[in-house]
C-alpha atoms as a PDB file:
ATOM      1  CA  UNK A   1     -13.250 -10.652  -1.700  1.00  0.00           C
ATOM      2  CA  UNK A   2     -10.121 -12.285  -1.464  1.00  0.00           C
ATOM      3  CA  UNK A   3      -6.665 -10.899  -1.514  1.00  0.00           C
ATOM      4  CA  UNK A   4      -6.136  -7.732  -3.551  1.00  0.00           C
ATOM      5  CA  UNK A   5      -2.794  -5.593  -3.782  1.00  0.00           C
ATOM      6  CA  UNK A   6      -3.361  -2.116  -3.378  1.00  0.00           C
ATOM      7  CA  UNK A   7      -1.585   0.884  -3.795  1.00  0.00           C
ATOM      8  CA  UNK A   8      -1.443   3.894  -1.312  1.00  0.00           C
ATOM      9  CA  UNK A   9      -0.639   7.659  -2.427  1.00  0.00           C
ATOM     10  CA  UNK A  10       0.776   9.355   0.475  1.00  0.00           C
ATOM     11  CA  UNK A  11       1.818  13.364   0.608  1.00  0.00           C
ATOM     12  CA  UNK A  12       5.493  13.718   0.433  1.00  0.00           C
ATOM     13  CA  UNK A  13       8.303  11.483   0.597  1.00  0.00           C
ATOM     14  CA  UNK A  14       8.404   8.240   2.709  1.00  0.00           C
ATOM     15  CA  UNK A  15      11.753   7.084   3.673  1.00  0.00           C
ATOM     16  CA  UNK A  16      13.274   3.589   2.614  1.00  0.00           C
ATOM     17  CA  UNK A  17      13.467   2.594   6.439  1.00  0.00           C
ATOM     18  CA  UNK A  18       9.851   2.537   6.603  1.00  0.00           C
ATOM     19  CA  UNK A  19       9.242   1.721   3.564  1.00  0.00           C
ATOM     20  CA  UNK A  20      10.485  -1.377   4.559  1.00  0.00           C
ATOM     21  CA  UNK A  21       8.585  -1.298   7.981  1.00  0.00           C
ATOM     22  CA  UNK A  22       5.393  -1.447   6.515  1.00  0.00           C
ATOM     23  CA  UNK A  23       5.693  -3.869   4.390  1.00  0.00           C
ATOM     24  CA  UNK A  24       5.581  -1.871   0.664  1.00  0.00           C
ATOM     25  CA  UNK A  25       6.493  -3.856  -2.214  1.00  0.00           C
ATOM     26  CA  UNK A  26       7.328  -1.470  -4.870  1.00  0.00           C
ATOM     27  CA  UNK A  27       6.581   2.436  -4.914  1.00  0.00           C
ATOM     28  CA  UNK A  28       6.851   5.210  -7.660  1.00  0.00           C
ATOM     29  CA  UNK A  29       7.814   8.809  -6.925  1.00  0.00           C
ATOM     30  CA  UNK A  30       5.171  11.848  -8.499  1.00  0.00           C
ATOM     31  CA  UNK A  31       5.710  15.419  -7.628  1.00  0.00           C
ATOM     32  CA  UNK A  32       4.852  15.582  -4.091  1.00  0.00           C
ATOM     33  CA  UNK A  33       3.342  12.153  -3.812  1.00  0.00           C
ATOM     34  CA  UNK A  34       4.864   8.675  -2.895  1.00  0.00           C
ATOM     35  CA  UNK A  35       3.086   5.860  -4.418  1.00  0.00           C
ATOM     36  CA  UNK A  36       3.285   2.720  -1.941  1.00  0.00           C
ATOM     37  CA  UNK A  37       2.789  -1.019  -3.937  1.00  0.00           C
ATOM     38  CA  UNK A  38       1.060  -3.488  -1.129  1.00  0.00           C
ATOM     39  CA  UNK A  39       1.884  -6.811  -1.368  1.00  0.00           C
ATOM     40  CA  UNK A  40      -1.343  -8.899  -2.037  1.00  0.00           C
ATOM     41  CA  UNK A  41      -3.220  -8.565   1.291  1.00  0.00           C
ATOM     42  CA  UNK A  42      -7.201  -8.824   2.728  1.00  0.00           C
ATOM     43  CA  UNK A  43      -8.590  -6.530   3.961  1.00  0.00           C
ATOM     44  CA  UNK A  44      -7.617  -7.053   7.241  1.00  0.00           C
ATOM     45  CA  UNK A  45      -4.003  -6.377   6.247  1.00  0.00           C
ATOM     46  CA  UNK A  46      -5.140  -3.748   4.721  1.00  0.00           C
ATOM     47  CA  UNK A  47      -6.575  -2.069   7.339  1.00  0.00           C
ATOM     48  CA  UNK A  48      -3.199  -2.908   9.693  1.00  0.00           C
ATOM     49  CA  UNK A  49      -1.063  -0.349   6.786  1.00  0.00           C
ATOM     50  CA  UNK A  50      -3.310   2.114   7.075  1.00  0.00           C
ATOM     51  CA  UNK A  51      -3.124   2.284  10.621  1.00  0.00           C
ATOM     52  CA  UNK A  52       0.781   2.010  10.597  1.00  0.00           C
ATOM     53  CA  UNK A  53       0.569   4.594   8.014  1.00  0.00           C
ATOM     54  CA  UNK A  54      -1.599   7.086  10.349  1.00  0.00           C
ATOM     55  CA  UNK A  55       0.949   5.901  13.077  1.00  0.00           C
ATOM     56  CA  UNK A  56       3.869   7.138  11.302  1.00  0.00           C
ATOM     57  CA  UNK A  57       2.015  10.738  10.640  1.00  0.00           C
ATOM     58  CA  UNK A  58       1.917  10.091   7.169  1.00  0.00           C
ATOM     59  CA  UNK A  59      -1.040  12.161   4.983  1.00  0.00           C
ATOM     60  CA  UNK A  60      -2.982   9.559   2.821  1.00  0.00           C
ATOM     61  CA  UNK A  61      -4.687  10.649  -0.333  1.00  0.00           C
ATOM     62  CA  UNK A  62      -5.807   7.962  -1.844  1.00  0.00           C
ATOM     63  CA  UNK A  63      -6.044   4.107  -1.951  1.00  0.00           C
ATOM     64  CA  UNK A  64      -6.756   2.111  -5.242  1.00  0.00           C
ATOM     65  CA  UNK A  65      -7.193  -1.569  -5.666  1.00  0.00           C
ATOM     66  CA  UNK A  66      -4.450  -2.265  -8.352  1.00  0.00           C
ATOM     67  CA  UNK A  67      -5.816  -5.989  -9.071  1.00  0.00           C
ATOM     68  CA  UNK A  68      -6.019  -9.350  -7.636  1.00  0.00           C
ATOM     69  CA  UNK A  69      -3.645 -11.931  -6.216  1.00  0.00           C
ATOM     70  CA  UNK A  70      -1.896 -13.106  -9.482  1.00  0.00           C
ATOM     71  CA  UNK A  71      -1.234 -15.900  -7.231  1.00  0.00           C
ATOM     72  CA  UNK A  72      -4.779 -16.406  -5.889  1.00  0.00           C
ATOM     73  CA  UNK A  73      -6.204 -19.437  -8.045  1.00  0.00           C
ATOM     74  CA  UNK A  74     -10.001 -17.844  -7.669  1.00  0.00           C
ATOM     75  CA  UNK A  75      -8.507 -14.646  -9.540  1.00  0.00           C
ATOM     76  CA  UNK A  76     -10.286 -13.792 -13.048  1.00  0.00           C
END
């Protein structure tokens, strides 16, 4: 699999400093939620933010694979 960008529901807000820390590329606000946009990663890096994430006490809910590397020349 090569590099996917993911996105990360966490519980609550997440503020901009660590946004920034942990290396989110966009995020969306839902009630309660924060929505965290990965920059196109493996899954390697995508194990490091979800450490970071545990790190920083944050509650995940739920991870989704939003699509492939638009950059990635093997993407469909």
């Amino acid at each position: 699999m090569g590099r996917q960008v993911y996105e990360l529901r966490v519980r609550g807000p997440v503020p901009a400093d660590l946004l920034e820390e942990i290396g989110a590329e966009d995020l969306g606000e839902e009630p309660a939620l924060t929505v965290l946009r990965t920059a196109a990663t493996d899954q390697s890096g995508l194990h490091g933010v979800l450490q970071r994430l545990r790190s920083l006490g944050l509650d995940l809910l739920e991870v989704r694979v939003a699509g492939p590397d638009p950059l990635d020349p093997g993407a469909p």
